[in-house]
N, C-alpha and C. Protein backbone atom coordinates (compact mmCIF):
# COMPACT_ATOMS: atom_id res chain seq x y z
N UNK A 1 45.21 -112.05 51.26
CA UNK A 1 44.34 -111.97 52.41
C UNK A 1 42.90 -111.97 51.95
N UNK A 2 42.11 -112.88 53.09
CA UNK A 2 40.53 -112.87 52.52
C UNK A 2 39.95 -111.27 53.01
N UNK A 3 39.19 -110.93 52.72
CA UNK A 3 38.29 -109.82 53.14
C UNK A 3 38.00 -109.68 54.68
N UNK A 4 37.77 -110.84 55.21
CA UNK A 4 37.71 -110.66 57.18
C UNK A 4 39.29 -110.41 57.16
N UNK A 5 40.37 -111.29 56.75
CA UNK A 5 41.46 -110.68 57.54
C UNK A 5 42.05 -109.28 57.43
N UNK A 6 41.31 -108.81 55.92
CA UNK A 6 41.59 -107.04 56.07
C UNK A 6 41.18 -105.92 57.07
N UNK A 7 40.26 -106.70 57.50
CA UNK A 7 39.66 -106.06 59.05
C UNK A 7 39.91 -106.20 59.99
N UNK A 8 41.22 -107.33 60.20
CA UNK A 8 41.78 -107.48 61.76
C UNK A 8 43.71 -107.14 61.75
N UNK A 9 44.18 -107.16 60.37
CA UNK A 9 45.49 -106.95 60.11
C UNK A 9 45.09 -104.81 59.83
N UNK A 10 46.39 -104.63 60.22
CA UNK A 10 46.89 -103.19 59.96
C UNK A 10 47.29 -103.17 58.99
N UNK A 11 47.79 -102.08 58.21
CA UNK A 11 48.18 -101.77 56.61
C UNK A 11 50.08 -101.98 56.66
N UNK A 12 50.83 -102.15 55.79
CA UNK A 12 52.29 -102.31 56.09
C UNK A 12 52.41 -100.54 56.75
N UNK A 13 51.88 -99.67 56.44
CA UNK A 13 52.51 -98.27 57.02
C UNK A 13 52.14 -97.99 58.44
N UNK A 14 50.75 -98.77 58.99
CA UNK A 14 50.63 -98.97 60.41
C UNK A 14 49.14 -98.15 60.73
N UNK A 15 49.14 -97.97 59.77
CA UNK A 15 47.91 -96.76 59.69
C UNK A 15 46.45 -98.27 59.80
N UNK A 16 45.07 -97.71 60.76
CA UNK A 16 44.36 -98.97 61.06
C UNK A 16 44.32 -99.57 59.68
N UNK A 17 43.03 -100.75 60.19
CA UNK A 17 42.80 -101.24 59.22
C UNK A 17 41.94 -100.93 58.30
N UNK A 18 41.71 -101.50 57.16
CA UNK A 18 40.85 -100.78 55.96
C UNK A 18 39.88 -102.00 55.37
N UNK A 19 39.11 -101.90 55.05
CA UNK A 19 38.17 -102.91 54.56
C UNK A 19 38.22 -103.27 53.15
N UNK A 20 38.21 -103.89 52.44
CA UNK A 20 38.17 -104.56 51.28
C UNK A 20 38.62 -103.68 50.28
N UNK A 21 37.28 -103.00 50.27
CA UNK A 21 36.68 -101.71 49.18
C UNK A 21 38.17 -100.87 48.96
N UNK A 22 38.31 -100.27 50.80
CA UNK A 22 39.32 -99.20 50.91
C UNK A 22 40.55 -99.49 50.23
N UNK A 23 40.94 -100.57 50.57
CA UNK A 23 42.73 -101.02 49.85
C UNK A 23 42.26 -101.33 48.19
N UNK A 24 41.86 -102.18 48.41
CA UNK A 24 41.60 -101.87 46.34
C UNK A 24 41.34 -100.50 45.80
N UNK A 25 40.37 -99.61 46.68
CA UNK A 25 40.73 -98.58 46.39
C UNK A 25 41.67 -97.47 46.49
N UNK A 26 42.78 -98.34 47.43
CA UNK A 26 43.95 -97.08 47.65
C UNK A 26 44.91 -98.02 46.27
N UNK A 27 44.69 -99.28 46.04
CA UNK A 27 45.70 -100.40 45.46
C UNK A 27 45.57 -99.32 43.76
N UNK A 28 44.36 -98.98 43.68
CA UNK A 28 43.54 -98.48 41.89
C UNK A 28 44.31 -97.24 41.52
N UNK A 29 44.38 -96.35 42.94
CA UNK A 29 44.61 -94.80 43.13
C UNK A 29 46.39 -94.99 42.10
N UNK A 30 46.93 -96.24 43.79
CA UNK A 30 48.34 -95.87 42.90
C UNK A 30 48.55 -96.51 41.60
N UNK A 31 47.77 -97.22 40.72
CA UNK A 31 47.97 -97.73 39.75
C UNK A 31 47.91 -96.81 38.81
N UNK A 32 46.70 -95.70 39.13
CA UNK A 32 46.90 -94.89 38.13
C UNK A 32 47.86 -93.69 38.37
N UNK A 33 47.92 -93.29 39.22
CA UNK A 33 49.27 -92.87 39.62
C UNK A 33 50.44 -93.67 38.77
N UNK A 34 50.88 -94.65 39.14
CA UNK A 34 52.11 -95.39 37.99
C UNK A 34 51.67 -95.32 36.91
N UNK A 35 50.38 -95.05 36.17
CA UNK A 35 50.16 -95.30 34.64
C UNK A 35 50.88 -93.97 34.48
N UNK A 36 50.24 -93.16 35.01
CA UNK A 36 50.60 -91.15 34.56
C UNK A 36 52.36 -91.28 34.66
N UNK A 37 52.88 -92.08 35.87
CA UNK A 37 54.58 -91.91 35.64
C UNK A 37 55.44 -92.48 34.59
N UNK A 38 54.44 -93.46 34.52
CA UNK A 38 55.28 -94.35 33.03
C UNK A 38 55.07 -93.63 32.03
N UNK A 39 53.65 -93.15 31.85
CA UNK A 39 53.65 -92.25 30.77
C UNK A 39 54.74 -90.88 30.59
N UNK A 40 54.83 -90.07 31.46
CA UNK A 40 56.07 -89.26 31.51
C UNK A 40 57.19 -89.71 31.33
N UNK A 41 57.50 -90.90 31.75
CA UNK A 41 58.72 -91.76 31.28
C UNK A 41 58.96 -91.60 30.20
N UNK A 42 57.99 -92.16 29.40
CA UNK A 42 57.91 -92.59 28.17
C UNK A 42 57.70 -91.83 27.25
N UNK A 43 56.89 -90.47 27.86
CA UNK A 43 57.21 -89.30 26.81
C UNK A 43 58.79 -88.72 26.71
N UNK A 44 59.60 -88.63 27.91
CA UNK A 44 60.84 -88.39 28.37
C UNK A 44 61.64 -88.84 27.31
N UNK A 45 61.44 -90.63 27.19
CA UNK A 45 62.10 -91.04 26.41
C UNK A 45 62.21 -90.89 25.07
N UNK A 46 60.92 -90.68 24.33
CA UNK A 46 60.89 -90.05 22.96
C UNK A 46 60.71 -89.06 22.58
N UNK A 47 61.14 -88.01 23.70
CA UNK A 47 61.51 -86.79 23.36
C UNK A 47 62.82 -86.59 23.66
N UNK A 48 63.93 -87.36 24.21
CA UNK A 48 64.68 -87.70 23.56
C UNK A 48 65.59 -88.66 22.22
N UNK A 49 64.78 -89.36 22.03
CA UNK A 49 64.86 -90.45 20.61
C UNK A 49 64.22 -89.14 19.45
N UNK A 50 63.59 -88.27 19.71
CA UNK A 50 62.72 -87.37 18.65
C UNK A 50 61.58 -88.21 18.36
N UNK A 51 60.81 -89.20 18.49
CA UNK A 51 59.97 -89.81 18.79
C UNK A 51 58.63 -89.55 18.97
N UNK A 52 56.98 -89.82 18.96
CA UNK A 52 56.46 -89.26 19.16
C UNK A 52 55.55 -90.63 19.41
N UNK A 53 54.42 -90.16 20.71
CA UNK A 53 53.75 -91.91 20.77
C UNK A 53 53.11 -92.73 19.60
N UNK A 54 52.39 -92.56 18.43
CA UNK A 54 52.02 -93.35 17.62
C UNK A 54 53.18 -93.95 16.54
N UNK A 55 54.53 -93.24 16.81
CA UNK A 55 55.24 -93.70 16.00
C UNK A 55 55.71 -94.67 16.85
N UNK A 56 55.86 -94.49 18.26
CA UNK A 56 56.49 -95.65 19.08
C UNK A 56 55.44 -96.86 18.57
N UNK A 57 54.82 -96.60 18.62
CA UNK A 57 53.29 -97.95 18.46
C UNK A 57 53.67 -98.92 17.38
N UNK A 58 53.91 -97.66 16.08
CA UNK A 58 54.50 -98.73 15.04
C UNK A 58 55.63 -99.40 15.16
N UNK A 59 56.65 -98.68 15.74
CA UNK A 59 57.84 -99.18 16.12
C UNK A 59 57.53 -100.66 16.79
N UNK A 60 56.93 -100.36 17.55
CA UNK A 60 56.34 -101.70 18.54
C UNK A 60 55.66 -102.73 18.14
N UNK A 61 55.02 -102.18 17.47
CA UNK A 61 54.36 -103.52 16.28
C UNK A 61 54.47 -104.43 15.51
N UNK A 62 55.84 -102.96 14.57
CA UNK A 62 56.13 -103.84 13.37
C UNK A 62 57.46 -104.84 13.82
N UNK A 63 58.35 -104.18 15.34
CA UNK A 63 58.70 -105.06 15.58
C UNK A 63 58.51 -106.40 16.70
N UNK A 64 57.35 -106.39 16.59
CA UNK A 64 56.85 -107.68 17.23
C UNK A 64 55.68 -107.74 18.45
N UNK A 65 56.23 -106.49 19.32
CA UNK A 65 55.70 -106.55 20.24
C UNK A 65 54.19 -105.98 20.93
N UNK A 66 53.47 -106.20 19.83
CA UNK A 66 52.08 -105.48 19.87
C UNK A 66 51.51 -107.08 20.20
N UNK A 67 50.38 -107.07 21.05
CA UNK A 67 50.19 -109.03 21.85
C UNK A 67 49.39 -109.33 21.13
N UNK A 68 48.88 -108.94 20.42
CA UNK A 68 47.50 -108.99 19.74
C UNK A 68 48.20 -109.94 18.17
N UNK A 69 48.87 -109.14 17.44
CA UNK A 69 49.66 -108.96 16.13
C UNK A 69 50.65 -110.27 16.35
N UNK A 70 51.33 -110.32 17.31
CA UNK A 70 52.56 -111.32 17.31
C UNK A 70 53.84 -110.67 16.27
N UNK A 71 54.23 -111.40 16.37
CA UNK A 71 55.53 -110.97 15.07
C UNK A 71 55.28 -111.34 13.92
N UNK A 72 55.18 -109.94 13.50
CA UNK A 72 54.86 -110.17 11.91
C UNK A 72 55.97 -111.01 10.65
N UNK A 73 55.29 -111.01 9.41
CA UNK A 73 55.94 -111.68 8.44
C UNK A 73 57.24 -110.82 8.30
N UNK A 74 58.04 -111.62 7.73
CA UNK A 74 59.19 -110.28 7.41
C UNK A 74 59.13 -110.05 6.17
N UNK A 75 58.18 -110.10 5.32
CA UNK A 75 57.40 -109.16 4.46
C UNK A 75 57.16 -107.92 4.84
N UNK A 76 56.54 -107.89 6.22
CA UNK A 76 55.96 -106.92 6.92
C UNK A 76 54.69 -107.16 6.94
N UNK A 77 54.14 -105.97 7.51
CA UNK A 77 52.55 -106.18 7.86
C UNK A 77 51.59 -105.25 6.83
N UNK A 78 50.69 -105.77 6.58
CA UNK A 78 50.08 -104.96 5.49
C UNK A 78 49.18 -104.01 6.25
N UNK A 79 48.94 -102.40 5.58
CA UNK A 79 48.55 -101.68 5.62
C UNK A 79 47.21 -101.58 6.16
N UNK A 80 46.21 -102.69 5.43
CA UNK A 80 45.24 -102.70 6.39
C UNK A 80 44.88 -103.24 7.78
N UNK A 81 45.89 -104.76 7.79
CA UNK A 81 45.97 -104.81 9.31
C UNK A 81 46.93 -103.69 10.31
N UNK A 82 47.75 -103.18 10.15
CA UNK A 82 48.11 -101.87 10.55
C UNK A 82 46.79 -100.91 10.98
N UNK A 83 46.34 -100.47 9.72
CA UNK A 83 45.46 -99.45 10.36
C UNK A 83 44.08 -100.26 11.45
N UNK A 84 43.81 -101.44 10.99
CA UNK A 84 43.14 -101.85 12.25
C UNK A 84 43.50 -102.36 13.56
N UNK A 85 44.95 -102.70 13.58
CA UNK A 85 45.65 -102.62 14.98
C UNK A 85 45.88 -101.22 15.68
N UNK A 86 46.04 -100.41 15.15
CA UNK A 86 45.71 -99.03 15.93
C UNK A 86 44.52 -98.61 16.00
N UNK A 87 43.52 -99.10 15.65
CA UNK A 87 42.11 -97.76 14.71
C UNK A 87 42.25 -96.98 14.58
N UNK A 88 43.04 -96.93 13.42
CA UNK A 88 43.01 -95.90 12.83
C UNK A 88 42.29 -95.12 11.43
N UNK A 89 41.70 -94.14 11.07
CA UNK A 89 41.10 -94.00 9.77
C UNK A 89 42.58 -94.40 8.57
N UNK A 90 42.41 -94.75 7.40
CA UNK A 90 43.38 -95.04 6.82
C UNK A 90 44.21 -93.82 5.96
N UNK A 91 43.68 -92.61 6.13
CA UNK A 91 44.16 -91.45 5.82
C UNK A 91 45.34 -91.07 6.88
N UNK A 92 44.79 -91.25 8.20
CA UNK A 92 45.90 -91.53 9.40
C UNK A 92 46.77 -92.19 9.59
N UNK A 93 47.08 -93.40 9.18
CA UNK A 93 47.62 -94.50 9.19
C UNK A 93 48.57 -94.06 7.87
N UNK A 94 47.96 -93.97 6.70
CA UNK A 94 49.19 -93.44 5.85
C UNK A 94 50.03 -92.26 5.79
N UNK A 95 49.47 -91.05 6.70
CA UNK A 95 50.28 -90.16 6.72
C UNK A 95 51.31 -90.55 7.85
N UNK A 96 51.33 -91.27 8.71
CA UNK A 96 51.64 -91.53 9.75
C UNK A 96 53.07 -92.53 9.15
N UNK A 97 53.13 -93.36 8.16
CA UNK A 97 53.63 -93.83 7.66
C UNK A 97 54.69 -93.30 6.66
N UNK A 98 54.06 -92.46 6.10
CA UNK A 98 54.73 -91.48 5.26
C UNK A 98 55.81 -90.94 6.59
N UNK A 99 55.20 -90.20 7.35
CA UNK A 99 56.25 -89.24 7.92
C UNK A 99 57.53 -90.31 8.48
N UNK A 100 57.06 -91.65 8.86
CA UNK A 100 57.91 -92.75 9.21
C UNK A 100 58.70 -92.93 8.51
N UNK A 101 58.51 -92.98 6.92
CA UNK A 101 59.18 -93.82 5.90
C UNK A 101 59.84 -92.35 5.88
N UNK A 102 59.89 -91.15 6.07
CA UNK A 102 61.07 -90.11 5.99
C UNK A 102 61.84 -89.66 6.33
N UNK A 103 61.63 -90.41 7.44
CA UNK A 103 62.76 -90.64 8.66
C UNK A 103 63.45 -91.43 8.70
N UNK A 104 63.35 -92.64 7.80
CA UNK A 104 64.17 -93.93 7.53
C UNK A 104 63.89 -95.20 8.38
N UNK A 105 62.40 -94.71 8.94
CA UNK A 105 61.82 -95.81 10.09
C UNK A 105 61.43 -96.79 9.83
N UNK A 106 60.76 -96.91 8.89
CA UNK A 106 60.23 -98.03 7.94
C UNK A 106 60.20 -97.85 6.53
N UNK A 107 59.46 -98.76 5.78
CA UNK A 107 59.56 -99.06 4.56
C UNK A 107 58.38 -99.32 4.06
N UNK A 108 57.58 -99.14 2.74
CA UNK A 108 56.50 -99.27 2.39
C UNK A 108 56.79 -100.17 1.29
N UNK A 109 56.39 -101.15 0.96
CA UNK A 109 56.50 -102.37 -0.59
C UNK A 109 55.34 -103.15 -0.44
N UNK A 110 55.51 -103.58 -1.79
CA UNK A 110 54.34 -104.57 -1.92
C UNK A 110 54.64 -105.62 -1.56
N UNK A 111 53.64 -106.63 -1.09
CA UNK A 111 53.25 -107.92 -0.77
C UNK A 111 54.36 -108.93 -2.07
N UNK A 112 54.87 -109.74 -1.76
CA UNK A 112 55.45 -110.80 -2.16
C UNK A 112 54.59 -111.66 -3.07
N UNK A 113 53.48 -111.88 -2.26
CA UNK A 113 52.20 -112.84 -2.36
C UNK A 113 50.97 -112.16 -3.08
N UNK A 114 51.22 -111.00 -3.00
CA UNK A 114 49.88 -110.11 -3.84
C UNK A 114 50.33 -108.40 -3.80
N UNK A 115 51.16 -108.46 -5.24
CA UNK A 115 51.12 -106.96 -5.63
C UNK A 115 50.09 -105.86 -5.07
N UNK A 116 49.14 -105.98 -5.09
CA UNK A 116 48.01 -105.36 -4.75
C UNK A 116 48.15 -104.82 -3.39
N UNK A 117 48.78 -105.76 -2.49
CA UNK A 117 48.81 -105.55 -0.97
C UNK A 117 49.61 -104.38 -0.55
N UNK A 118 49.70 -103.35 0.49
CA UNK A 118 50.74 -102.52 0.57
C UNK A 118 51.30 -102.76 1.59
N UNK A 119 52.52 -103.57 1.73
CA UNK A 119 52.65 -103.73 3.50
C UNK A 119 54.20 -103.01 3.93
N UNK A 120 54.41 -102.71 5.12
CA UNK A 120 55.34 -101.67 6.05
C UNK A 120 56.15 -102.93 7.08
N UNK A 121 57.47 -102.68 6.89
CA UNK A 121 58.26 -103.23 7.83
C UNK A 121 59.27 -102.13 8.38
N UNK A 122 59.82 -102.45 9.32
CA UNK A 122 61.31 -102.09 9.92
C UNK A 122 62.09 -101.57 8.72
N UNK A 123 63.13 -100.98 9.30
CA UNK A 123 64.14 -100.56 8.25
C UNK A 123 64.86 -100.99 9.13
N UNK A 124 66.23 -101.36 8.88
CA UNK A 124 67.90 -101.16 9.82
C UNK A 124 68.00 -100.31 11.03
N UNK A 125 67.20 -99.08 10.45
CA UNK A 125 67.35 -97.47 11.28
C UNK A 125 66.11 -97.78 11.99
N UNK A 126 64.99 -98.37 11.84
CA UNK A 126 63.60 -98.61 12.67
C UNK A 126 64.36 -99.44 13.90
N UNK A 127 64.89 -100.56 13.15
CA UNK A 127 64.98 -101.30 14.14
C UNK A 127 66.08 -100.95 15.16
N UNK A 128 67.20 -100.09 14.84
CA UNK A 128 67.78 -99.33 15.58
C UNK A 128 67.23 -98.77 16.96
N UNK A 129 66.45 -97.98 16.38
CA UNK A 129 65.72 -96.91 17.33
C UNK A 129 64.80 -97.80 18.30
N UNK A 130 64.25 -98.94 17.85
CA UNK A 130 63.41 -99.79 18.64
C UNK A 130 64.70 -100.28 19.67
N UNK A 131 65.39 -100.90 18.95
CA UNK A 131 66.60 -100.97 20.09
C UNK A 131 67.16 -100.39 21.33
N UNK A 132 66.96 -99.19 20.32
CA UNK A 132 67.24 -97.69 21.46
C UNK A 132 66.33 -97.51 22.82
N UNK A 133 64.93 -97.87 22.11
CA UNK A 133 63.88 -97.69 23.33
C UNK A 133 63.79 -98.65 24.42
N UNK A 134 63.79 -100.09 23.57
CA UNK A 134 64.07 -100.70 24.65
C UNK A 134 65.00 -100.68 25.63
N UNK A 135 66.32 -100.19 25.38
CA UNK A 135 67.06 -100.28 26.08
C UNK A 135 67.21 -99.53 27.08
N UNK A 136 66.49 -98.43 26.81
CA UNK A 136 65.98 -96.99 27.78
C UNK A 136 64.76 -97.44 28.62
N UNK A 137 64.30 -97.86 28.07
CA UNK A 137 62.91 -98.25 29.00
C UNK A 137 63.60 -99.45 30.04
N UNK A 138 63.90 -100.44 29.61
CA UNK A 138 64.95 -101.25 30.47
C UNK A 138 65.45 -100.90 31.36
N UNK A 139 66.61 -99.57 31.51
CA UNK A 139 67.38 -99.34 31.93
C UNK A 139 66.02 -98.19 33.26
N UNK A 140 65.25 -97.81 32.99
CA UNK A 140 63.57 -96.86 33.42
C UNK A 140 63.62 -98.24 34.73
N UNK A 141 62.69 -99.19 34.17
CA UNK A 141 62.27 -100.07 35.00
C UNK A 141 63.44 -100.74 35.90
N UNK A 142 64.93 -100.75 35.57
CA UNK A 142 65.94 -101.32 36.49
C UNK A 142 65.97 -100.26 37.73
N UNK A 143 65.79 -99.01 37.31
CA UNK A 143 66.10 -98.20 38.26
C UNK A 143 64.74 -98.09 39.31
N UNK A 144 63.30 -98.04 38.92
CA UNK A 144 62.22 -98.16 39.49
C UNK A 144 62.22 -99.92 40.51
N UNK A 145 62.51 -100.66 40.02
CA UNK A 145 62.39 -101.81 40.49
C UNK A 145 63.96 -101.71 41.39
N UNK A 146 64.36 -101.24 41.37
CA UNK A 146 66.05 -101.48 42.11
C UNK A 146 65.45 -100.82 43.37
N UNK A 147 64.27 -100.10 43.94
CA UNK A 147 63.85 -99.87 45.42
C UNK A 147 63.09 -100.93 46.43
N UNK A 148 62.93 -102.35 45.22
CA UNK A 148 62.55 -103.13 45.93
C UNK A 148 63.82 -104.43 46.14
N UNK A 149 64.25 -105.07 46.97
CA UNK A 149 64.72 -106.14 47.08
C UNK A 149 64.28 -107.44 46.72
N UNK A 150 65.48 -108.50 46.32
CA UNK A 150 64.79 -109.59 45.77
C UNK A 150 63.73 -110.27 45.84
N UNK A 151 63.53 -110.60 47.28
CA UNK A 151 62.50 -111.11 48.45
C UNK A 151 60.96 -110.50 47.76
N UNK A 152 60.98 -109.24 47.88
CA UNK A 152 59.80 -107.80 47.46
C UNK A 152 59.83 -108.50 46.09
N UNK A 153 60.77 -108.20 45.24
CA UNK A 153 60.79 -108.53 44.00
C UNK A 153 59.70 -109.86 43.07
N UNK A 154 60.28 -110.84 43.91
CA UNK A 154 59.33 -111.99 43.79
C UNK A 154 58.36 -112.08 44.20
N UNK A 155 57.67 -111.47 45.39
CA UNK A 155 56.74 -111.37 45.29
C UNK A 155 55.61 -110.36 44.81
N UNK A 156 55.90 -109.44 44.40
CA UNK A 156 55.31 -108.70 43.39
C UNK A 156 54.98 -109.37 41.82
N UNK A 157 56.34 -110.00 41.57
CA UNK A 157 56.30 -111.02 40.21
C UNK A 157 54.96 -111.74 40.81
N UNK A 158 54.77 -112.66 41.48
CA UNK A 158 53.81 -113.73 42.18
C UNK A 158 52.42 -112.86 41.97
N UNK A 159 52.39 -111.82 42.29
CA UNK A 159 51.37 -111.21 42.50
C UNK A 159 50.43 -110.48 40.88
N UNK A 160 51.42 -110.02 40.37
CA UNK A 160 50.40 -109.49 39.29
C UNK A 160 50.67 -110.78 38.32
N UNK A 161 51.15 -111.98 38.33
CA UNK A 161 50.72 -112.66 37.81
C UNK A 161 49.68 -113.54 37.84
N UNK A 162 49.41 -112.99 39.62
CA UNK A 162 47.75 -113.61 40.34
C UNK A 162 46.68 -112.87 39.54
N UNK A 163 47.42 -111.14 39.37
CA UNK A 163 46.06 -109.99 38.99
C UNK A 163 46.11 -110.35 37.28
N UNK A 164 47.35 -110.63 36.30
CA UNK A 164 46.87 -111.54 34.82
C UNK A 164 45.78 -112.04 35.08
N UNK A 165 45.76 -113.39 35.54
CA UNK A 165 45.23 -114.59 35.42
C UNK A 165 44.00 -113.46 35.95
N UNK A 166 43.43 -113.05 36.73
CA UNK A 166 41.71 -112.34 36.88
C UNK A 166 41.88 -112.17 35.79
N UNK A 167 42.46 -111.35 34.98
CA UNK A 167 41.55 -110.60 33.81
C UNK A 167 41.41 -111.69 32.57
N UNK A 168 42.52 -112.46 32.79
CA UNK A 168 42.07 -113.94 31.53
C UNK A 168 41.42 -114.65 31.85
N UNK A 169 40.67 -114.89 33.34
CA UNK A 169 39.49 -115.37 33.89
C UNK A 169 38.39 -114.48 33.71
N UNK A 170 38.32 -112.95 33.66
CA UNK A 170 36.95 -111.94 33.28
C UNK A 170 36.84 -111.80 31.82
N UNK A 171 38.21 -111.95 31.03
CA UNK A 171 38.05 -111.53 29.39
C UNK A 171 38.57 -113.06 29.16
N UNK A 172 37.65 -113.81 28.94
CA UNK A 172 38.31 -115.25 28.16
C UNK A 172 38.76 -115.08 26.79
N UNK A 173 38.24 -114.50 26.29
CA UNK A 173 38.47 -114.46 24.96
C UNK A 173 39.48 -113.82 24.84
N UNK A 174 40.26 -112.42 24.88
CA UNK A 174 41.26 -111.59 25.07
C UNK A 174 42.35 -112.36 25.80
N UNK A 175 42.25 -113.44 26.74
CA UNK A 175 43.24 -114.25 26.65
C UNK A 175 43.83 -115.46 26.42
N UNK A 176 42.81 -115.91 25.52
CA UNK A 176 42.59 -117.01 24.55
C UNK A 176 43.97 -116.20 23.23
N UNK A 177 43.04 -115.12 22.69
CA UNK A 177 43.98 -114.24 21.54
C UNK A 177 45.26 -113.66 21.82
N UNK A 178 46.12 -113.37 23.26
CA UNK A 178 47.00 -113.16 23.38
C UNK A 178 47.88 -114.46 23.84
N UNK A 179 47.36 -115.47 24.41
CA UNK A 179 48.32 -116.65 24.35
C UNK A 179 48.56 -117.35 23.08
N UNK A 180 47.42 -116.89 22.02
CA UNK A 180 47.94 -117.75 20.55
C UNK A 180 48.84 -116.78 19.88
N UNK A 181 49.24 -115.45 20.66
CA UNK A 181 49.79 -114.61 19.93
C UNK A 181 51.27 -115.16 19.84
N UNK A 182 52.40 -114.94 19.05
CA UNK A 182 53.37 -116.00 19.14
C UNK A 182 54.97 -114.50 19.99
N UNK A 183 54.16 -113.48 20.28
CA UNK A 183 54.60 -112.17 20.99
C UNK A 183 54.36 -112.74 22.66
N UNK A 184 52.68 -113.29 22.97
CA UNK A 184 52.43 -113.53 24.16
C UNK A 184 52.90 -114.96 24.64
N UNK A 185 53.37 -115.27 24.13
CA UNK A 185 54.25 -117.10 24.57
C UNK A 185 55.81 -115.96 24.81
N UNK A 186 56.71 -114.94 23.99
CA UNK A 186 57.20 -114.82 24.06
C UNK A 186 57.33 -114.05 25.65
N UNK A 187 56.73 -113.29 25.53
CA UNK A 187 56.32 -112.42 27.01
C UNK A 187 56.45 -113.51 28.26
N UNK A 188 55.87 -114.43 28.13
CA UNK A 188 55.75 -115.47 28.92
C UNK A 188 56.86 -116.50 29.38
N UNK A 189 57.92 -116.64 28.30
CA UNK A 189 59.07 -117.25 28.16
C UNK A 189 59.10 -118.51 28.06
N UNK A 190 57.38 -118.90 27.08
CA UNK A 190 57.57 -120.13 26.95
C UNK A 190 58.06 -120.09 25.15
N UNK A 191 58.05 -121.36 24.63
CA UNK A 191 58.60 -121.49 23.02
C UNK A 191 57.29 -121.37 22.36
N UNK A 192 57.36 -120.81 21.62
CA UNK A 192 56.84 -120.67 20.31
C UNK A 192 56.42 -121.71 19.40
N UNK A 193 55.14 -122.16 18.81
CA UNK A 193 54.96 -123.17 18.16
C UNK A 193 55.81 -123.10 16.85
């Protein structure tokens, strides 16, 4: 709807109408509202996995799904791009790693290509647990999305793929770097160069 027709249509709950400003600003309210629920979700979930959020991050990274990173080598990813995909100080980043690698989450070795390098992949048991999450988070969003019907469904899909495209129209660059990401073709469900 253009901006005049928000002023002559009623809201779906029946309540008058609202002007531009108002619904984007009731549209913002519940967004952050859903950020705070997912987040409880998601603490939920790795406090049952034993989990904790920066370890999910690596989890997420090293296996692929950080948009920025793409899927890494299966070398793994070296230590310093690590600590600059999180910003992290690198004192952080290695303890953070450490406590990972003692858990059987990942793995610390050198570079293939340059001894010198220190890079971190998956373990069996990393990739396990990444498994695990996804499949919990999956199973999160089937149940959240199962209150809307197909009809609803698609068009919600339609829709925040209208609200993407703004922000890769306001940040060109940021979505220049996530479509060359070979994570953000995947997201997308197109192939991979």
């Amino acid at each position: 709807m253009k901006g005049s027709e928000l002023e002559t249509n009623s809201l779906a709950d029946g309540s008058p109408p609202a002007g531009r400003a108002e619904v984007i600003g009731s549209v913002l309210e519940i967004h952050r509202e859903m950020m705070w629920l997912a987040q409880y979700a998601i603490r939920d979930m790795l406090q049952h996995l034993e989990l904790q959020m920066p370890q999910l991050m690596v989890l997420t990274m090293l296996g692929g799904l950080h948009p920025e990173l793409g899927t890494p080598s299966p070398d793994g990813l070296s230590m310093r791009d690590f600590t600059r995909a999180l910003s992290l100080p690198p004192a952080t980043a290695t303890s953070l790693i450490d406590r990972m690698t003692a858990r059987g989450l990942v793995e610390r070795t050198s570079s293939p290509q340059d001894r010198r390098v220190v890079v971190v992949r998956l373990t069996p048991q990393g990739q396990d647990v990444l498994q695990q999450v996804n499949r919990a988070w999956q199973r999160t969003q089937e149940d959240v999305f199962g209150t809307l019907d197909d009809q609803d469904l698609q068009q919600y899909l339609a829709i925040v793929q209208r609200l993407r495209d703004g922000y890769h129209q306001r940040y060109p660059q940021l979505g220049r770097e996530l479509a060359a990401a070979p994570c953000g073709a995947q997201a997308r469900g197109e192939e991979q160069p």
